[in-house]
C-alpha atoms as a PDB file:
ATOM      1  CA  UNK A   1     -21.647 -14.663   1.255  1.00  0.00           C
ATOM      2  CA  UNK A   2     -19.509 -13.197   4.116  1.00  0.00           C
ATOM      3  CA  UNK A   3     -17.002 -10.113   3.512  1.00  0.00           C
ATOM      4  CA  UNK A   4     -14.371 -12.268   4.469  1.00  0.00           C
ATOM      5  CA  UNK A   5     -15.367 -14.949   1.943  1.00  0.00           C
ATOM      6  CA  UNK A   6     -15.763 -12.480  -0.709  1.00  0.00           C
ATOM      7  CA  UNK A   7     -12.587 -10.847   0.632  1.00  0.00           C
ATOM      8  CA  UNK A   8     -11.064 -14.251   0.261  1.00  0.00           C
ATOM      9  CA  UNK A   9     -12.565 -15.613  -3.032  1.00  0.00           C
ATOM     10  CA  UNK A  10     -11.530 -11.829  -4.578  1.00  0.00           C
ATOM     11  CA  UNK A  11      -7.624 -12.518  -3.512  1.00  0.00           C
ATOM     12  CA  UNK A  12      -7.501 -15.928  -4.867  1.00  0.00           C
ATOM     13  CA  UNK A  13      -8.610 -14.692  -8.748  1.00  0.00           C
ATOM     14  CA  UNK A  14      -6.542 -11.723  -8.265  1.00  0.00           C
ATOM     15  CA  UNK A  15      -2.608 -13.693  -8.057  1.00  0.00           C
ATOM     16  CA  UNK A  16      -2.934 -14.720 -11.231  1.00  0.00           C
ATOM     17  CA  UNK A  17      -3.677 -11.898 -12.630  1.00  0.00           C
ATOM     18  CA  UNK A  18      -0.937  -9.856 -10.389  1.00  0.00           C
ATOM     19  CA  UNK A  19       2.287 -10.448 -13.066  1.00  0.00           C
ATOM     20  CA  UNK A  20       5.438  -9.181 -13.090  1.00  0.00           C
ATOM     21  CA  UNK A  21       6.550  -6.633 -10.184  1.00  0.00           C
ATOM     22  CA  UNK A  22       2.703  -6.171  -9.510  1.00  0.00           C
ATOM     23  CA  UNK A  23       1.671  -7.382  -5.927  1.00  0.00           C
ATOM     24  CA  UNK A  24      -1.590  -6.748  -3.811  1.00  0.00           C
ATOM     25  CA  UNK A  25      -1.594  -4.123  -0.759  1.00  0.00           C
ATOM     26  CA  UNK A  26      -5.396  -4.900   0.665  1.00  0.00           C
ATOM     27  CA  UNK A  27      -8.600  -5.414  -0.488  1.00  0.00           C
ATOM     28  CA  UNK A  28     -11.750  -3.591   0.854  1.00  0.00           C
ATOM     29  CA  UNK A  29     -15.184  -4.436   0.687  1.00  0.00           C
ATOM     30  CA  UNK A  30     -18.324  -1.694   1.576  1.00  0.00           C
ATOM     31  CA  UNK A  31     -22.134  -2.959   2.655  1.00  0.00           C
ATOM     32  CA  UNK A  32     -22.832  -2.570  -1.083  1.00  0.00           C
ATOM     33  CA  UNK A  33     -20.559  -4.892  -2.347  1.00  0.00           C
ATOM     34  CA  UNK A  34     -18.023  -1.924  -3.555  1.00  0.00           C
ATOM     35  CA  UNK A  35     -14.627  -3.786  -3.762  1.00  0.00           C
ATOM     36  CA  UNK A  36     -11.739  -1.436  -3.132  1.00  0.00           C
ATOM     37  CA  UNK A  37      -8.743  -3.145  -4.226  1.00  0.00           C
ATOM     38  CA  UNK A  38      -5.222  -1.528  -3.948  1.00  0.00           C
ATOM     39  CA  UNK A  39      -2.006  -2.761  -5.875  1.00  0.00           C
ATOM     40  CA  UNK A  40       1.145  -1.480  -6.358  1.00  0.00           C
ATOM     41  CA  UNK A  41       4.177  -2.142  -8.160  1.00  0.00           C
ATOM     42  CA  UNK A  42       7.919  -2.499  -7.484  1.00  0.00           C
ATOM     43  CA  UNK A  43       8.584   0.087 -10.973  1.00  0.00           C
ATOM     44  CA  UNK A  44       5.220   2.299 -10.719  1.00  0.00           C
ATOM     45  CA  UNK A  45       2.224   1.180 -11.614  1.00  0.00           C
ATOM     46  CA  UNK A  46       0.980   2.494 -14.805  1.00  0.00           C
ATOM     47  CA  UNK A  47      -2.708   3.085 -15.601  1.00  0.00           C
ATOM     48  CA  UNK A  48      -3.480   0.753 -18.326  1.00  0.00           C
ATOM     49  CA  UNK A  49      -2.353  -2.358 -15.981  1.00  0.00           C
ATOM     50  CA  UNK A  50      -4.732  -1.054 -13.318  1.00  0.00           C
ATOM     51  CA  UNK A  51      -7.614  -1.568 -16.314  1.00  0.00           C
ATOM     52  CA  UNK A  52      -6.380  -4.348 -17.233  1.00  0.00           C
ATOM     53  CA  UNK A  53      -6.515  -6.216 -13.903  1.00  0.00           C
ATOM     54  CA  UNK A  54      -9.642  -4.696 -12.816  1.00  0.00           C
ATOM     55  CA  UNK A  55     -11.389  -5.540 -16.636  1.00  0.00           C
ATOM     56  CA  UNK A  56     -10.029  -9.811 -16.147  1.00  0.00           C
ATOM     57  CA  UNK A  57     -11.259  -9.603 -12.322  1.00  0.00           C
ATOM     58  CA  UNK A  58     -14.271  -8.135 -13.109  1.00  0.00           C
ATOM     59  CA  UNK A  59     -14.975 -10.641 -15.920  1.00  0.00           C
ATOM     60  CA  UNK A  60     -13.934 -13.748 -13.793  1.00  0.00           C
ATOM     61  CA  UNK A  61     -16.527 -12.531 -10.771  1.00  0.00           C
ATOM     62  CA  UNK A  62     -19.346 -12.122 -13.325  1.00  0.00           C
ATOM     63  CA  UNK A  63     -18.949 -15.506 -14.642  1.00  0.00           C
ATOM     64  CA  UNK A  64     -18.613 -16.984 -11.758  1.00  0.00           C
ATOM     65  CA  UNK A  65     -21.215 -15.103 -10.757  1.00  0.00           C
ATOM     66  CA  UNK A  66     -20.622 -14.480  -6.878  1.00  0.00           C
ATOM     67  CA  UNK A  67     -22.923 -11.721  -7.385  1.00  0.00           C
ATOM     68  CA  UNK A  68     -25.829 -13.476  -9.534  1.00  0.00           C
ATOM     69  CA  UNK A  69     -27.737  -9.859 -10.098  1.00  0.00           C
ATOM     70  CA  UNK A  70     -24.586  -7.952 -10.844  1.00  0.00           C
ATOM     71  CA  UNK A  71     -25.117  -5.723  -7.897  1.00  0.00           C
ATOM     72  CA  UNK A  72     -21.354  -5.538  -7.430  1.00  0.00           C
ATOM     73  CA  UNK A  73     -18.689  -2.663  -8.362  1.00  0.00           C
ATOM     74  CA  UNK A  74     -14.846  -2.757  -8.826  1.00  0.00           C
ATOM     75  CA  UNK A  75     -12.222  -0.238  -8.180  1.00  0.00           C
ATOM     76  CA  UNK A  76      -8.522  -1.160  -8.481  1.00  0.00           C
ATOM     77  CA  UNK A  77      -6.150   1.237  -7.945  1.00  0.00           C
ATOM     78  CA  UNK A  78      -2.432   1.973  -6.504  1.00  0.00           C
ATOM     79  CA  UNK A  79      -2.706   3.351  -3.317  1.00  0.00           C
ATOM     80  CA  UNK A  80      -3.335   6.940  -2.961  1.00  0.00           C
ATOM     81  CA  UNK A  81      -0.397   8.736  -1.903  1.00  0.00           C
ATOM     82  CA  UNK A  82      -2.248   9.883   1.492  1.00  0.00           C
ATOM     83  CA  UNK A  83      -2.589   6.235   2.383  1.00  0.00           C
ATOM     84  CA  UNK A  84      -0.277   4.730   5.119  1.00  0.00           C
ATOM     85  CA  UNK A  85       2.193   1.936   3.826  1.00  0.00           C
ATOM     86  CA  UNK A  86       0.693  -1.378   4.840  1.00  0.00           C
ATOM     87  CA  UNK A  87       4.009  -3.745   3.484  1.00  0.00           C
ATOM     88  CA  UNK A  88       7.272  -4.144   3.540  1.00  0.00           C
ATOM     89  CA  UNK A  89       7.603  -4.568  -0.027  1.00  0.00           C
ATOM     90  CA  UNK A  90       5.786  -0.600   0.025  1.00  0.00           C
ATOM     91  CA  UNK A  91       8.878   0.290   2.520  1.00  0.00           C
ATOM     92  CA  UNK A  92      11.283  -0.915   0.397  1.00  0.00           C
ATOM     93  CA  UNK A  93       9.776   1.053  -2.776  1.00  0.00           C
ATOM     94  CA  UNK A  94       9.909   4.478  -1.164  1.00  0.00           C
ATOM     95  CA  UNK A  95      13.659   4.220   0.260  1.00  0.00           C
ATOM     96  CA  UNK A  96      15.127   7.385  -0.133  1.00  0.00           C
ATOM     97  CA  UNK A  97      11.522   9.340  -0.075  1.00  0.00           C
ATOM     98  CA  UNK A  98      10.869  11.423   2.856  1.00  0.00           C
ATOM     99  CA  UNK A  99       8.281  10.221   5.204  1.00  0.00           C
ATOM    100  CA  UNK A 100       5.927  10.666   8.535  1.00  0.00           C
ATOM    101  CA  UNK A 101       6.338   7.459  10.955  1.00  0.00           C
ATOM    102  CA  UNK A 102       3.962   7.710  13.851  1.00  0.00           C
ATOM    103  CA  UNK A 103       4.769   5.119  16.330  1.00  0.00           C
ATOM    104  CA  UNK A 104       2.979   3.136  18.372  1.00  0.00           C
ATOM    105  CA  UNK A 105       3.533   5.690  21.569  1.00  0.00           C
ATOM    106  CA  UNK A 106       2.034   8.419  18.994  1.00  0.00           C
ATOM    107  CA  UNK A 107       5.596  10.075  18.741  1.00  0.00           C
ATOM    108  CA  UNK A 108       6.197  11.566  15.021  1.00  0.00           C
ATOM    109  CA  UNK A 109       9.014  11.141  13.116  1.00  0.00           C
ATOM    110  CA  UNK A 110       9.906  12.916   9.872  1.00  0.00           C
ATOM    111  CA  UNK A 111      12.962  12.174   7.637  1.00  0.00           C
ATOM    112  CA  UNK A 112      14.417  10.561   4.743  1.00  0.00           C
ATOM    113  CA  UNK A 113      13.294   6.412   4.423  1.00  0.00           C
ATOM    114  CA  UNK A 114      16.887   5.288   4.150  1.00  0.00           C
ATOM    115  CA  UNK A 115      16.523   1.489   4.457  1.00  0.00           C
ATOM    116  CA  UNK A 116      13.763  -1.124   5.221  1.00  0.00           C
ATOM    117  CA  UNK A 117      14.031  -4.652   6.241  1.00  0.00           C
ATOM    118  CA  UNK A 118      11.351  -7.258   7.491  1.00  0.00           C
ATOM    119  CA  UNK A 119      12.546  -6.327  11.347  1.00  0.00           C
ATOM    120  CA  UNK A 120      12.749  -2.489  10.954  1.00  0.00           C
ATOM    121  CA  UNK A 121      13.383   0.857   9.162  1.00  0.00           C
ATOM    122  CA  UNK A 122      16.143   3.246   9.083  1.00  0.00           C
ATOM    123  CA  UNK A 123      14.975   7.437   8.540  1.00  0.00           C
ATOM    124  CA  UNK A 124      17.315   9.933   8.526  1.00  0.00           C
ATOM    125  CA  UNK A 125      16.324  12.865  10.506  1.00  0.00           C
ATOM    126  CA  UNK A 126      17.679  16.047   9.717  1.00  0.00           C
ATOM    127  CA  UNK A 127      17.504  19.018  12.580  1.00  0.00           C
ATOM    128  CA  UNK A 128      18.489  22.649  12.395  1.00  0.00           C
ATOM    129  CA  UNK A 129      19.980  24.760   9.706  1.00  0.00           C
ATOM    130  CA  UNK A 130      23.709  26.229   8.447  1.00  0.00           C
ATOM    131  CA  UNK A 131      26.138  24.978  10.742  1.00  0.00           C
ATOM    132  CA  UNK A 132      23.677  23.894  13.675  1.00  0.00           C
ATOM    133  CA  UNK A 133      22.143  21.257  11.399  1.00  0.00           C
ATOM    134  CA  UNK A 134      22.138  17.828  12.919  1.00  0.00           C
ATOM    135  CA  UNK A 135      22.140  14.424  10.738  1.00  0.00           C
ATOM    136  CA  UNK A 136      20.866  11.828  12.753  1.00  0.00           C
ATOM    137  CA  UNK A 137      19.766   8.361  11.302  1.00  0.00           C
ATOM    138  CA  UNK A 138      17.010   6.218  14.036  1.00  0.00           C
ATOM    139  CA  UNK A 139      16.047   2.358  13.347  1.00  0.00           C
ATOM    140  CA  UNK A 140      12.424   1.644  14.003  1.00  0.00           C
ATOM    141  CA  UNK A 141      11.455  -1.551  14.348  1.00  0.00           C
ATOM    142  CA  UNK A 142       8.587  -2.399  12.120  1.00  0.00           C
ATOM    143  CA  UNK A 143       6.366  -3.139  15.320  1.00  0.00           C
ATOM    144  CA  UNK A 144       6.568   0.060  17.164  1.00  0.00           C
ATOM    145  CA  UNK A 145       5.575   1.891  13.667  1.00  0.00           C
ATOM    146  CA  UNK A 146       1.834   2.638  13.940  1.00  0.00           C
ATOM    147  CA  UNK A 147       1.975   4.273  10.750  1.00  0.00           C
ATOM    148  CA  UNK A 148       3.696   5.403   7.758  1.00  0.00           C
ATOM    149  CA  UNK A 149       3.201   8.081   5.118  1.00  0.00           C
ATOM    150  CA  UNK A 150       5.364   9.097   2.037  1.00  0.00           C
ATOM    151  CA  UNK A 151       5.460  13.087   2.288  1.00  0.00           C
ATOM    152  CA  UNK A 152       6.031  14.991  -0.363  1.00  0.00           C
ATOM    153  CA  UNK A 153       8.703  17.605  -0.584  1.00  0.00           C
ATOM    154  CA  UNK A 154       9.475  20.793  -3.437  1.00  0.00           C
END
């Protein structure tokens, strides 16, 4: 079976399972059939529906059994925090979180996610201290944004 079928055939039993505010970010396959799967939800993703996804998919894969010798492992997990936002819906989630945008042209950008739309994002950018501080708010659109990170600030 190819990665992308597996890929594939992995994403189709997963929506069913995916209830609620619970929605898929990617899904990762390595040469030894490792599947990497990252969800998140609109309200936090607790634990125990992490186990319980991962304990259904698991089941449905053995019995349907894409890997006949059972030579296959399962990880599902929210995305770490050091992983880049892949979706909109992620954008959305983190308004009013600080973040790093790298753009396309490698510039950086730091600031406060303010808004997020399908088309773009709006960061505030703060510069300077006391009196000399400087509020500025920039709109990115979505497809000069290379990446995205949520930082996180004490």
């Amino acid at each position: 079976m190819s990665t992308d079928t597996a890929i594939q055939t992995v994403q189709n039993l997963l929506q069913p399972l995916l209830q609620e505010d619970v929605f898929l970010v990617s899904v990762k396959i390595k040469p030894t059939n490792n599947f990497k799967i990252y969800i998140d939800a609109d309200g936090g993703l607790p634990l125990e529906k992490c186990i319980k996804i991962n304990r259904a998919l698991y089941k449905q894969m053995e019995e349907m059994g894409l890997y006949p010798d059972g030579d296959f492992s399962l990880e599902v997990s929210s995305p770490g925090i050091d992983e880049p936002l892949k979706l909109i819906r992620q954008y959305k989630k983190n308004v009013g979180r600080f973040v790093e945008v790298i753009k396309t042209d490698e510039t950086k950008i730091e600031g406060k996610l303010l808004a997020a739309t399908d088309e773009q994002i709006t960061v505030e950018i703060t510069e300077g201290k006391g009196k000399k501080q400087t509020i500025t708010c920039l709109e990115l659109p979505i497809i000069d944004i290379k990446q995205t990170k949520v930082q996180i600030k004490f």
